[in-house]
Protein backbone atom coordinates (compact mmCIF):
# COMPACT_ATOMS: atom_id res chain seq x y z
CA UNK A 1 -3.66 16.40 10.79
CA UNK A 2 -7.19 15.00 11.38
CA UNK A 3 -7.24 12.10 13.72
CA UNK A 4 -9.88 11.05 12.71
CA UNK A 5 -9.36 10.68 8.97
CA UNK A 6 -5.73 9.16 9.68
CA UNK A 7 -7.40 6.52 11.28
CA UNK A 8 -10.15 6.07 8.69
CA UNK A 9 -7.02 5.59 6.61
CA UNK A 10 -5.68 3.30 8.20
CA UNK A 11 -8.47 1.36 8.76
CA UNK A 12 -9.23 1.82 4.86
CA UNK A 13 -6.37 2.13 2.48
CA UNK A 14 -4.84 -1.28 3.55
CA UNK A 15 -7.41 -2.74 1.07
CA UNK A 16 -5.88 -1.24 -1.85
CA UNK A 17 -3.58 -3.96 -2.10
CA UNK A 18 -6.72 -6.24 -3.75
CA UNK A 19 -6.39 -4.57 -6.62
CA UNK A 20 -2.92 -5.90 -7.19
CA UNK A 21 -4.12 -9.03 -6.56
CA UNK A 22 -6.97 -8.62 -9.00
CA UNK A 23 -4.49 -7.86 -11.22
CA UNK A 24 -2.50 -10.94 -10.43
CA UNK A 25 -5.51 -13.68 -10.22
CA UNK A 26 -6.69 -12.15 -13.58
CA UNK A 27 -3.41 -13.06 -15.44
CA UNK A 28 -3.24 -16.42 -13.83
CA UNK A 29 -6.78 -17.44 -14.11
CA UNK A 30 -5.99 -16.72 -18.44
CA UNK A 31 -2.20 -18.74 -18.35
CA UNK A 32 -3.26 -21.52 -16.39
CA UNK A 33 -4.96 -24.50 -17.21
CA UNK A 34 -5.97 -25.36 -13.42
CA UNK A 35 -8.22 -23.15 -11.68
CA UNK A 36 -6.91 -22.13 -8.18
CA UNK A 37 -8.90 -23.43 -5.01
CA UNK A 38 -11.03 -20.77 -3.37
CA UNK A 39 -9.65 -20.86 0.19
CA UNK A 40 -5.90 -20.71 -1.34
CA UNK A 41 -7.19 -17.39 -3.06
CA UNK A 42 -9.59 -15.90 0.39
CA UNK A 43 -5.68 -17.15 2.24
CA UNK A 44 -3.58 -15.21 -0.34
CA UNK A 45 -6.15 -11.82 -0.13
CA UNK A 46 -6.62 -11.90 3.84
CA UNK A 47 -2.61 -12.11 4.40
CA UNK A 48 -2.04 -9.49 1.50
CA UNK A 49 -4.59 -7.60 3.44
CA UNK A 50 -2.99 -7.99 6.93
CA UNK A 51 0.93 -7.63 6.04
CA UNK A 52 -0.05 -3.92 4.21
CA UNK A 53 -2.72 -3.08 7.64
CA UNK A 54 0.58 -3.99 9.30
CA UNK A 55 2.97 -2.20 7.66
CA UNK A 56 0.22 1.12 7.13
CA UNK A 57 -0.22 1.29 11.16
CA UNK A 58 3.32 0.61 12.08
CA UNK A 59 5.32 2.99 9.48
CA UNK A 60 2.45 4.77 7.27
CA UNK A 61 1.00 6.78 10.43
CA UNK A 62 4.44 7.12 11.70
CA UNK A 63 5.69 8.86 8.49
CA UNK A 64 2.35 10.64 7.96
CA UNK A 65 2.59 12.22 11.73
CA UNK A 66 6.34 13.75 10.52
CA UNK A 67 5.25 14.04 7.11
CA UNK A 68 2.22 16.54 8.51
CA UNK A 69 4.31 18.48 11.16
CA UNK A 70 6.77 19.52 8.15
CA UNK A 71 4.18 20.44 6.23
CA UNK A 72 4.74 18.44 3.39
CA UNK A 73 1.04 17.13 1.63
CA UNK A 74 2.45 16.29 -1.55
CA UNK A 75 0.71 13.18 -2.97
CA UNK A 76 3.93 11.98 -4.76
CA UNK A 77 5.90 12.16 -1.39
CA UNK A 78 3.43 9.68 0.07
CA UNK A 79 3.66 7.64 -2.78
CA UNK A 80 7.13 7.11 -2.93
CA UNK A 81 7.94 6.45 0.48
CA UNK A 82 5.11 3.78 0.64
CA UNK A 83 6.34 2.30 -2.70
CA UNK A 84 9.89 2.31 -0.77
CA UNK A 85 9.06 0.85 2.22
CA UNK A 86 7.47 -1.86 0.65
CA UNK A 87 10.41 -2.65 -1.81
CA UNK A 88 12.31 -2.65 1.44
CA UNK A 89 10.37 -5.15 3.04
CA UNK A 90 10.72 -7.75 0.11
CA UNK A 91 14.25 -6.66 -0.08
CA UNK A 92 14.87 -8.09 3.18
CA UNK A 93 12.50 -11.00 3.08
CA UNK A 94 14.29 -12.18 0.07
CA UNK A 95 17.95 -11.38 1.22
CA UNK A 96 18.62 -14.82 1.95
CA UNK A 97 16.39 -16.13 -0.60
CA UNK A 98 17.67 -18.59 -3.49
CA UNK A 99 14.69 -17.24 -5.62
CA UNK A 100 15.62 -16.62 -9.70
CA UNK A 101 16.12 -12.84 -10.46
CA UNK A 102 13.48 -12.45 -12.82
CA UNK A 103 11.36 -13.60 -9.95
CA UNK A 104 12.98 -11.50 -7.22
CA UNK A 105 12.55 -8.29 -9.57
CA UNK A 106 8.54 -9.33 -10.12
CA UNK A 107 8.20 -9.51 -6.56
CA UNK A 108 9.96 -5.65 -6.20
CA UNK A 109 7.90 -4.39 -9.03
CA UNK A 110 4.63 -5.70 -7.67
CA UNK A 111 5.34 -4.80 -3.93
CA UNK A 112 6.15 -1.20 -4.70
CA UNK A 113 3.08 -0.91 -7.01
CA UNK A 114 1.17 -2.20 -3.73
CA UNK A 115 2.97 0.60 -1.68
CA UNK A 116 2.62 2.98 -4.05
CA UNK A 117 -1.31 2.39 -4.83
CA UNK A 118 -1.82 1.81 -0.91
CA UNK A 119 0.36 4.69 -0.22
CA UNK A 120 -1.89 6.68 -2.45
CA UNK A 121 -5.24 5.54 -0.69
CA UNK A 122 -4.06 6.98 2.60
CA UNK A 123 -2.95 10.44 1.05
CA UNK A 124 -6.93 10.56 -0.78
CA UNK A 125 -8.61 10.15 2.97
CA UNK A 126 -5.85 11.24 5.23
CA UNK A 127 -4.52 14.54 3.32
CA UNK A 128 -6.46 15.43 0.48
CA UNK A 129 -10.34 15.47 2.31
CA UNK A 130 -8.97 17.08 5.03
CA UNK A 131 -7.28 19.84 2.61
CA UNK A 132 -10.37 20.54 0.69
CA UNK A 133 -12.31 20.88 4.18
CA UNK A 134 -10.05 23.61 5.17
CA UNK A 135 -11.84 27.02 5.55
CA UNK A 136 -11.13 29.67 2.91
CA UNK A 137 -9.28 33.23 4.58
CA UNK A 138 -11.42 35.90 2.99
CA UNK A 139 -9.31 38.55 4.10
């Protein structure tokens, strides 16, 4: 484990979550007839932004340092606990919530696709560059 590329990760993969949004602004700017003000959309992306740098330096490095000292550098392992996390974060922000279940299961689909593609970003830098860096035994 690199300390320095776990922190570049950190730093980095957080941003991975605009491309959900991109995803997201895209379909509303074709359904709707009203186009959204500019500081509600720089609001939405700079919270998106902090809540997953949040959640990346409070439980990603904590379950990459275990992750690392079992030995286990599987991308899909990443993925999935970073898609799970963040399903379990809107689970409990929505507990309570009076929300429609269509809604509530948009909000779990496009959380965990957040987790999963941020999850992702932080295996690329953290895992995978410091992999292929490793020097070849040529005993």
């Amino acid at each position: 484990m690199s300390f320095k590329r776990t922190f570049l990760a950190t730093i980095i993969s957080p941003f991975a979550s605009i491309i959900v949004l991109a995803f997201q602004l895209i379909k509303f700017f074709y359904s709707a007839e009203v186009m959204p003000p500019l500081d509600g959309v720089l609001w939405v992306i700079i919270t998106s932004v902090t809540v997953t740098f949040v959640m990346v330096a409070s439980i990603g490095f904590v379950a990459h340092s275990i992750l690392s000292t079992f030995g286990l550098t599987h991308w899909y392992i990443y993925s999935f606990l970073g898609a799970l996390a963040s399903i379990y974060y809107k689970y409990n922000a929505l507990v309570d919530s009076n929300m429609p279940n269509d809604l509530r299961t948009m909000e779990y689909l496009t959380y965990g696709l957040n987790g999963f593609l941020v999850s992702l970003t932080f295996w690329a830098i953290a895992v995978r560059t410091s992999e292929s860096h490793k020097p070849l035994n040529k005993d």
